[in-house]
Protein backbone atom coordinates (compact mmCIF):
# COMPACT_ATOMS: atom_id res chain seq x y z
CA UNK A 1 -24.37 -4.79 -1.40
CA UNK A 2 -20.95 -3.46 -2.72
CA UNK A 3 -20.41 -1.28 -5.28
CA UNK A 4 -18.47 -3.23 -8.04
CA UNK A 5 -15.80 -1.38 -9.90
CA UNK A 6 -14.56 -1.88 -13.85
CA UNK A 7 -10.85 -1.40 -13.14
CA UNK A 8 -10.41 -2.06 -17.20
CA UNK A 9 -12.68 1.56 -17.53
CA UNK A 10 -11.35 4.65 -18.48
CA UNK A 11 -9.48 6.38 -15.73
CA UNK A 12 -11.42 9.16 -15.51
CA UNK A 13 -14.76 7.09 -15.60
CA UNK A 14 -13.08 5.29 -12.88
CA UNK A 15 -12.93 8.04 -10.65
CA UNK A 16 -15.94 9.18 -10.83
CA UNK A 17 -17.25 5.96 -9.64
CA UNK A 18 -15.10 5.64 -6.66
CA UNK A 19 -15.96 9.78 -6.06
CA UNK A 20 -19.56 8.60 -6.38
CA UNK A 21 -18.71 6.10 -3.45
CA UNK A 22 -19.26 8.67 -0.81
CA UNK A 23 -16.41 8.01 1.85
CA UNK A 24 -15.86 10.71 4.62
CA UNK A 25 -13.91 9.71 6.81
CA UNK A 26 -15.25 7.31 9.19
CA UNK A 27 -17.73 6.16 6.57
CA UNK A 28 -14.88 4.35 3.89
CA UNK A 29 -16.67 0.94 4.25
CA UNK A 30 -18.27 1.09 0.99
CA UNK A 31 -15.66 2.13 -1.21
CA UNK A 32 -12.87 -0.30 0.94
CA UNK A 33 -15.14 -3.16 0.51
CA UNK A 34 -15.28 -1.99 -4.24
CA UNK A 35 -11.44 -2.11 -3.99
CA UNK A 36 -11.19 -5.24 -2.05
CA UNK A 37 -13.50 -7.11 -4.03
CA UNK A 38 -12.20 -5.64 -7.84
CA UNK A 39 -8.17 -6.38 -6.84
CA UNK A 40 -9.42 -10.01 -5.61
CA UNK A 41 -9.49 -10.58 -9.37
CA UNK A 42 -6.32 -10.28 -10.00
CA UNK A 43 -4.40 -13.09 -9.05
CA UNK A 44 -1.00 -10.83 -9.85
CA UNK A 45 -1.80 -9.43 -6.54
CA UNK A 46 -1.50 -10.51 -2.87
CA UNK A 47 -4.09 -8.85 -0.90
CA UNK A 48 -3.95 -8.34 3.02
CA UNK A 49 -6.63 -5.91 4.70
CA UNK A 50 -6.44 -4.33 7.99
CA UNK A 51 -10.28 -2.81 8.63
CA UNK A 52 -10.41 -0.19 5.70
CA UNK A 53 -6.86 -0.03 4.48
CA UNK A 54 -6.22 -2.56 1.36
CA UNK A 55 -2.28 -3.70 0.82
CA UNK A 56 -1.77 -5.11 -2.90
CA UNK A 57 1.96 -6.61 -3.54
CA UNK A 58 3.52 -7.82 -7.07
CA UNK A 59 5.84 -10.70 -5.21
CA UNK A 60 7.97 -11.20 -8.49
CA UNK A 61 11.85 -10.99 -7.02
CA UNK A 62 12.64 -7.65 -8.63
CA UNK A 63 15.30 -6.25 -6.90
CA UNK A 64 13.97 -3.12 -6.13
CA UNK A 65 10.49 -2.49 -4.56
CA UNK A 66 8.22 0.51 -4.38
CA UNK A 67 5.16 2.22 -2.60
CA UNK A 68 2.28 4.06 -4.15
CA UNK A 69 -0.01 4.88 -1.74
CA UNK A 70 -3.25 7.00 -1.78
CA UNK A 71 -6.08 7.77 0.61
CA UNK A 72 -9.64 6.56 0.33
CA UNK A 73 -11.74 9.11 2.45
CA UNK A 74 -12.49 12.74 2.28
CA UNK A 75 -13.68 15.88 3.84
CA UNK A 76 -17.58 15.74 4.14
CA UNK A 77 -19.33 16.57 1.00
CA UNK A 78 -20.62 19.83 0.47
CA UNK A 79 -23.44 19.38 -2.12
CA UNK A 80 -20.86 18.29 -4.46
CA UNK A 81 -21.87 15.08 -5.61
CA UNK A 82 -22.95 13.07 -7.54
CA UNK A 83 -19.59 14.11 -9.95
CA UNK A 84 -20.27 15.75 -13.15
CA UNK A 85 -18.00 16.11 -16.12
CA UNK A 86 -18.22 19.72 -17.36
CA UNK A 87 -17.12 20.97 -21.12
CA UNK A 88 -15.28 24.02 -20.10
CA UNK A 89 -13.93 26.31 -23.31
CA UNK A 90 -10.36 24.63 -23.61
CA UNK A 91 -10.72 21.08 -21.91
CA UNK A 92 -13.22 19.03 -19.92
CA UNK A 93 -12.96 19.51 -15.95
CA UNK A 94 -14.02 16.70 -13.16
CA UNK A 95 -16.63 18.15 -10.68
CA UNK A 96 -16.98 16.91 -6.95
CA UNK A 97 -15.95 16.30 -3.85
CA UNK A 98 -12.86 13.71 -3.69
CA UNK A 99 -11.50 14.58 -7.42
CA UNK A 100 -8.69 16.39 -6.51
CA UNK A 101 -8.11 15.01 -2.26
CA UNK A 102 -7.57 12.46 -3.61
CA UNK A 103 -9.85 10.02 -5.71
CA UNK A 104 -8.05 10.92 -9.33
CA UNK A 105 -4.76 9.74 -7.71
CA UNK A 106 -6.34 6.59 -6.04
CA UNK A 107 -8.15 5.59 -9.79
CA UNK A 108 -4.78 5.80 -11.54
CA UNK A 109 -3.80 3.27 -8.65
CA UNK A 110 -6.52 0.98 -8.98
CA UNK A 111 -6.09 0.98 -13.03
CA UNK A 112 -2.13 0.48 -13.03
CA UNK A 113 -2.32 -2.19 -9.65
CA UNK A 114 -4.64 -4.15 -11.99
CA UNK A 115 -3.18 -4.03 -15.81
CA UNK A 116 0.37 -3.98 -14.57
CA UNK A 117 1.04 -7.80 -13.80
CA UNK A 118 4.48 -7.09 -15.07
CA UNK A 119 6.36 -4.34 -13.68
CA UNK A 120 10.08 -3.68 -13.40
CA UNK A 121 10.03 -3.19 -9.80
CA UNK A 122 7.74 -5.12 -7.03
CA UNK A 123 5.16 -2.93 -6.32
CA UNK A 124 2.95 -2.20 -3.07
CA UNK A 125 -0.57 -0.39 -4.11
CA UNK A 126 -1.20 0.77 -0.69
CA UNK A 127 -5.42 2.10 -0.47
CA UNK A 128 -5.76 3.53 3.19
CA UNK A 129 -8.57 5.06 5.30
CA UNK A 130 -8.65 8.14 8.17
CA UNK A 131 -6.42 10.31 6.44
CA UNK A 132 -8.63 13.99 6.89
CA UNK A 133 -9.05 13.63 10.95
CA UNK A 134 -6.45 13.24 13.75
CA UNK A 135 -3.11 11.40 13.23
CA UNK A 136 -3.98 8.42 15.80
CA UNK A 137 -6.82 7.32 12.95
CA UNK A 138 -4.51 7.44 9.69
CA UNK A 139 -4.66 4.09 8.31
CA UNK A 140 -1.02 4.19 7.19
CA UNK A 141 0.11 4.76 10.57
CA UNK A 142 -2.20 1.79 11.44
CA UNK A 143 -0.38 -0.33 8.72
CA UNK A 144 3.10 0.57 10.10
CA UNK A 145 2.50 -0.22 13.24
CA UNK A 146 0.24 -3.84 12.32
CA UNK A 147 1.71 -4.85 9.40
CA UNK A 148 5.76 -2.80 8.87
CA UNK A 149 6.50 -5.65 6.51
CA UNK A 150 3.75 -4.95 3.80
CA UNK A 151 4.88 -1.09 3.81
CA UNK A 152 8.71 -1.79 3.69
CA UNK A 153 10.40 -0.56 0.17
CA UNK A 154 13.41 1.78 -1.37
CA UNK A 155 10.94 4.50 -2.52
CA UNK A 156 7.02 5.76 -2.33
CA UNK A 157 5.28 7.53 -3.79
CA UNK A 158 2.11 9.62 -2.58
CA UNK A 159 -0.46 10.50 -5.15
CA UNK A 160 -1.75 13.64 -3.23
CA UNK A 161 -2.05 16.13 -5.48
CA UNK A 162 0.41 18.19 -7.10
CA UNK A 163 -0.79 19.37 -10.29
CA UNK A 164 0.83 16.71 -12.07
CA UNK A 165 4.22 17.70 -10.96
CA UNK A 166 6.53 15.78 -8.68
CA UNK A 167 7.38 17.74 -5.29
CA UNK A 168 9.87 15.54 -2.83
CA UNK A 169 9.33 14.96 0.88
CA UNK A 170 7.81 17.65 2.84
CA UNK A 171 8.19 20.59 5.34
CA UNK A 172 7.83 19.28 8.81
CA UNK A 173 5.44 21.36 11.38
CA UNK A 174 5.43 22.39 15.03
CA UNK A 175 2.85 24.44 17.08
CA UNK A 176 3.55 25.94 20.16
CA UNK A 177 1.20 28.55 22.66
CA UNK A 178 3.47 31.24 24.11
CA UNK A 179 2.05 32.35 27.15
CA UNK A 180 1.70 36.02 28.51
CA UNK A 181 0.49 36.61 32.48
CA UNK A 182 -0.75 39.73 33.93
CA UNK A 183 -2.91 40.87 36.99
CA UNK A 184 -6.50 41.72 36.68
CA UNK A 185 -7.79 45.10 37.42
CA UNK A 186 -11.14 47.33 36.27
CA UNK A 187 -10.11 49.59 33.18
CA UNK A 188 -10.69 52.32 34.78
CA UNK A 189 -7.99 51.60 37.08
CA UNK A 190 -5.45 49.87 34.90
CA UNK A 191 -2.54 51.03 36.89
CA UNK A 192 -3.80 48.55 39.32
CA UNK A 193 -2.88 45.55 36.96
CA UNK A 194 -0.56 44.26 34.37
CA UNK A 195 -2.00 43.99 31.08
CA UNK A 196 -1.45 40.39 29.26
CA UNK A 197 -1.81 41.32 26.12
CA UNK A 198 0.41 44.54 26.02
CA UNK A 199 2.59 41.97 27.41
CA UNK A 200 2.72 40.19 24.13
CA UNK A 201 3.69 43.07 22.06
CA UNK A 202 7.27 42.06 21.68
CA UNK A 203 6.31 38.47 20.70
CA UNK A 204 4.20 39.87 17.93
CA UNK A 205 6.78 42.27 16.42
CA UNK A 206 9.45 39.32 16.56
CA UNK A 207 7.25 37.24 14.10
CA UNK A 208 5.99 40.33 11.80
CA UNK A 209 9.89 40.83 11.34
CA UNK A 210 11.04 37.07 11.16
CA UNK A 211 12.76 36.38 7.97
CA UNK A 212 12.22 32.80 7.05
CA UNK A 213 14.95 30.33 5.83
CA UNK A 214 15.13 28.52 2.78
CA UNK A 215 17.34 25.77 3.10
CA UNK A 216 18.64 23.04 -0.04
CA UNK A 217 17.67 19.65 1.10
CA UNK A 218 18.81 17.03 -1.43
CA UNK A 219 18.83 19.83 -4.42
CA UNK A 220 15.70 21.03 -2.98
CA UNK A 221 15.10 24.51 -1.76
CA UNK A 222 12.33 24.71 1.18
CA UNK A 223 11.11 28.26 2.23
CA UNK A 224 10.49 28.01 5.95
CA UNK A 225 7.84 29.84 7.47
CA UNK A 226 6.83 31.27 11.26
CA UNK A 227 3.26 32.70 11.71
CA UNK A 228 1.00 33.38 14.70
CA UNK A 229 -2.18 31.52 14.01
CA UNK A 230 -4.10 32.09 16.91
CA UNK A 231 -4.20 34.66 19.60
CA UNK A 232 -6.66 34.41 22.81
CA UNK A 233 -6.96 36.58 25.71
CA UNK A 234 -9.11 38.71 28.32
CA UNK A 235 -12.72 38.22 29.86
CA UNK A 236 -14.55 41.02 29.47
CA UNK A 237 -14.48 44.62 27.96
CA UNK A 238 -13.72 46.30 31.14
CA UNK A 239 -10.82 44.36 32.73
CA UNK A 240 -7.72 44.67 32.40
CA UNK A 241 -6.47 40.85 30.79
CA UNK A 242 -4.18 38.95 33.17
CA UNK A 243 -3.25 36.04 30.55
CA UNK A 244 -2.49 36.15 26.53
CA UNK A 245 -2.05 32.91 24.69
CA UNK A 246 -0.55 33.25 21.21
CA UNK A 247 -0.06 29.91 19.37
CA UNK A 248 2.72 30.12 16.30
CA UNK A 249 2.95 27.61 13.70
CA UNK A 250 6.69 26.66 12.63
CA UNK A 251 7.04 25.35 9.15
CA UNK A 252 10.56 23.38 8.72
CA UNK A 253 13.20 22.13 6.30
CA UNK A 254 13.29 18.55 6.48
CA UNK A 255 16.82 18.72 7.02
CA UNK A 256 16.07 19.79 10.79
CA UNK A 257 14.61 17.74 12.94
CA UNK A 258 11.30 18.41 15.62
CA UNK A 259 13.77 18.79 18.44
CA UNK A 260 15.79 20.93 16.28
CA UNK A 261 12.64 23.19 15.13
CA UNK A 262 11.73 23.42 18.81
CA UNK A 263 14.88 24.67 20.19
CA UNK A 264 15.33 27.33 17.23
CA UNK A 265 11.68 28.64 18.70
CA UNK A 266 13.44 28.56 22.17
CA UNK A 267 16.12 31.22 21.15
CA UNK A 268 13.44 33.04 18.88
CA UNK A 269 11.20 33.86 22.30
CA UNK A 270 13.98 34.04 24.85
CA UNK A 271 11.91 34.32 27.96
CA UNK A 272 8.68 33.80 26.98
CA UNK A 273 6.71 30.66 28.65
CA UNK A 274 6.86 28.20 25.44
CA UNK A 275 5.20 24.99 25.55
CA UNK A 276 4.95 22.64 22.39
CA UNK A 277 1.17 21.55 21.46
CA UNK A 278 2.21 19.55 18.14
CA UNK A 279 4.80 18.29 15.98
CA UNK A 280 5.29 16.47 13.23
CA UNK A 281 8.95 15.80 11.41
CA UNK A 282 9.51 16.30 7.69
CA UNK A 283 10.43 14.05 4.88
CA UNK A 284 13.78 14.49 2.68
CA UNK A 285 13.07 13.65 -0.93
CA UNK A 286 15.34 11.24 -1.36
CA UNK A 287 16.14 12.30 -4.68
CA UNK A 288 19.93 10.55 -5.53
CA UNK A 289 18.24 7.31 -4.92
CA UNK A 290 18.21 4.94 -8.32
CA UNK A 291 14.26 5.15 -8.32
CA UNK A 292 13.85 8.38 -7.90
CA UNK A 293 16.16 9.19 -10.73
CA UNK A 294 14.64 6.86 -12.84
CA UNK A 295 10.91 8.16 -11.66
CA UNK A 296 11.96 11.96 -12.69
CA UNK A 297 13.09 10.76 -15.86
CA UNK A 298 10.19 8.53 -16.53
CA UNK A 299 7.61 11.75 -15.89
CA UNK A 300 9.55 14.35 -17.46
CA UNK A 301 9.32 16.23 -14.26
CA UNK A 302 11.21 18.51 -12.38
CA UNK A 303 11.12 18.03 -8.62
CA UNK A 304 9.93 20.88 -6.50
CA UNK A 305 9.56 21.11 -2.92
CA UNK A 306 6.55 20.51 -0.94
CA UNK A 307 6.06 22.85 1.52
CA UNK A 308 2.69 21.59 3.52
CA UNK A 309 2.90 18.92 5.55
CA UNK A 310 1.91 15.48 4.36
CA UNK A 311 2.15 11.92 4.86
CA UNK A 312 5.32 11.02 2.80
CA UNK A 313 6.91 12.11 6.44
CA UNK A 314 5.48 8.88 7.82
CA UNK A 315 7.60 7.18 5.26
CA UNK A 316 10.51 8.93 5.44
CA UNK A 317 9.93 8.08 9.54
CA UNK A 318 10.27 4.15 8.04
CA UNK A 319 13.64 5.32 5.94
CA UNK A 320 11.99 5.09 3.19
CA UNK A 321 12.86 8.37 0.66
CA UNK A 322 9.07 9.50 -0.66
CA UNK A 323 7.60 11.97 -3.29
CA UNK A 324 3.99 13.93 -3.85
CA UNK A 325 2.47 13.16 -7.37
CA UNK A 326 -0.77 13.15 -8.10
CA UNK A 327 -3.70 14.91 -10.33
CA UNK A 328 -4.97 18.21 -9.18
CA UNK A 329 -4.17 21.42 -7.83
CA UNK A 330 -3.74 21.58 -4.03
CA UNK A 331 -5.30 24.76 -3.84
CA UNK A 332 -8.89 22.99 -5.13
CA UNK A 333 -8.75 20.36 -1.98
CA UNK A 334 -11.68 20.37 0.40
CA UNK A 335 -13.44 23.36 -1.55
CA UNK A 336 -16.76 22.96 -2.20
CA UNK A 337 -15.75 23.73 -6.40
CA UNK A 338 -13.16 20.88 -5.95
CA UNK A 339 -12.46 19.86 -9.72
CA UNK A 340 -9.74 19.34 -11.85
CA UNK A 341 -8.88 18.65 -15.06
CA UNK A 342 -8.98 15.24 -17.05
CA UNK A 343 -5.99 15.79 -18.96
CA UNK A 344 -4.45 15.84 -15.58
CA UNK A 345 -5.60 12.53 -14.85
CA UNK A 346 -4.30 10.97 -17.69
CA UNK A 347 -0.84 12.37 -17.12
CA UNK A 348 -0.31 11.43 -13.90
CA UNK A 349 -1.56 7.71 -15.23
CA UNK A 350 0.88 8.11 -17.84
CA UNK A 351 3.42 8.76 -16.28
CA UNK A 352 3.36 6.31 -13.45
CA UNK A 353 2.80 3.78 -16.03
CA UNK A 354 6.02 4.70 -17.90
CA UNK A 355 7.65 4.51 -14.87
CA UNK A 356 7.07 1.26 -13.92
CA UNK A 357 6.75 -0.29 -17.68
CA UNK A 358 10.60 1.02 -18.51
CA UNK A 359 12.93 -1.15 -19.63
């Protein structure tokens, strides 16, 4: 039996219910099936559905249109739900898993795709599944590739959250294993063999004394960053290792592309055995376009960058320009104290709504 929502409800009252939906990913059934069936009301809306990811279009020949998009599952629950609404000493705070990543950005969705039946630009409310596993599952991906008309526009926006603040496009991010080989010998006789991991010595004081960029993108200043995330090595406690894997994590400007981020490792590690295990380009902001100017001013924000990866690339991929703002601070996403609070909620509902109610 599905869940049914109140899309006229309070916002905040409207996330808890879909946060009350439990939806890990791989289990969004539930909570696809309450948004399908509460935006089937609204005959404003055109509705397509492709398995758990819900597509609702305005279709009123404005000549502008724009993406808000938001994901529907989350990281598996931690004892942290049912929600609970907690009277702190200066505001009230939202308890449980999905408030912040990101249930308080989809609600504000749900209540503006429903009460707006008028808005100045063509909208696409885009509700999508498999965003917290591995990139072949993201819904959005899945609606690019079934259905690129539906996600076609001049702007998105992403309501991940951002503490109510508006950060443009995204850092793109590249992994790579640099591999070390040596010869195996007992440790008593080390002279014997070549030691792998001394071998990577001169890998690990390049990155302890690499001085990240920060590059302007579109008035935007990313800070780049180059870390060693994982290091693996050796058998056992008395031989000598005879291979070293370290893998590095590049975070880049969206100004540069994979290939460009890949080739700038190349030079960093002259001469070490390289080999790329992930990438994923970044997303310029976008920020001279018309909406975008007009979205800043509507939300009385100033744009910062976003440094984290995040799925505005996979717009920016489609040439469409793409911004991060939603309720919540990052930092509270997938803890198992995720809360934020309400007043945040009602900004981020606020502002979106002046956005597209502005004359």
């Amino acid at each position: 039996m599905t869940v049914a929502l109140n899309l006229a409800a309070d916002v905040v009252e409207l996330t808890r219910a879909i946060c009350d939906i439990e939806s890990v990913s791989g289990n969004e059934t539930a909570l696809a099936d309450a948004i399908h069936e509460a935006l089937a009301k609204c005959s404003h809306l055109e509705i397509t559905r492709d398995g758990d990811a819900i597509v609702a279009r305005t279709n009123l020949g404005r000549p502008s249109r724009v993406v808000i998009a938001g994901h529907i599952d989350t990281v598996p629950v931690a004892d942290n739900l049912p929600t609970k609404l907690l009277s702190m000493e200066r505001e009230q705070v939202l308890w449980g898993r999905g408030v912040v990543d990101m249930k308080a950005g989809v609600a504000v969705q749900l209540k503006l795709a429903a009460e707006l039946t008028e808005p100045n630009q063509d909208v696409t409310w885009i509700f999508y599944d498999h965003e917290e596993v591995e990139a072949t599952k993201n819904g959005l991906g899945r609606l690019a590739r079934n259905h690129p008309n539906l996600i076609a526009a001049d702007f998105a926006v992403l309501c991940e959250p951002t503490s109510g603040e508006v950060e443009g496009g995204c850092n793109g991010t590249l992994r790579a294993e640099l591999k070390f080989a040596g010869v195996k010998a007992h440790s008593a006789r080390p002279w014997m063999g070549k030691n792998a991991i001394h071998g990577a010595a001169q890998a690990l004081t390049t990155l302890a004394g690499y001085a990240p960029s920060e590059v302007s993108v579109d008035g935007l200043v990313y800070r780049e960053s180059l870390n060693a995330v994982l290091i693996k090595g050796g058998i056992a406690t008395n031989v000598i290792p005879d291979d070293c894997v370290i893998t590095v994590n590049y975070r880049f400007a969206p100004s540069k592309s994979a290939a460009d981020a890949e080739a700038h490792l190349r030079q960093v590690f002259a001469g070490v055995d390289l080999e790329i295990t992930d990438a994923a380009e970044g997303a310029r902001p976008g920020l001279d376009r018309p909406e975008a100017i007009a979205f800043l001013a509507a939300t009385g924000s100033q744009a910062r960058p976003k440094y984290g990866w995040t799925d505005v690339a996979r717009f920016s991929a489609l040439g469409i320009p793409a911004v991060n703002y939603g309720p919540g601070d990052p930092s509270k996403a997938h803890a198992d104290d995720e809360a934020l609070p309400v007043s945040q909620i009602y900004a981020v509902e606020t502002g979106l709504r002046a956005w597209l109610s502005a004359k």
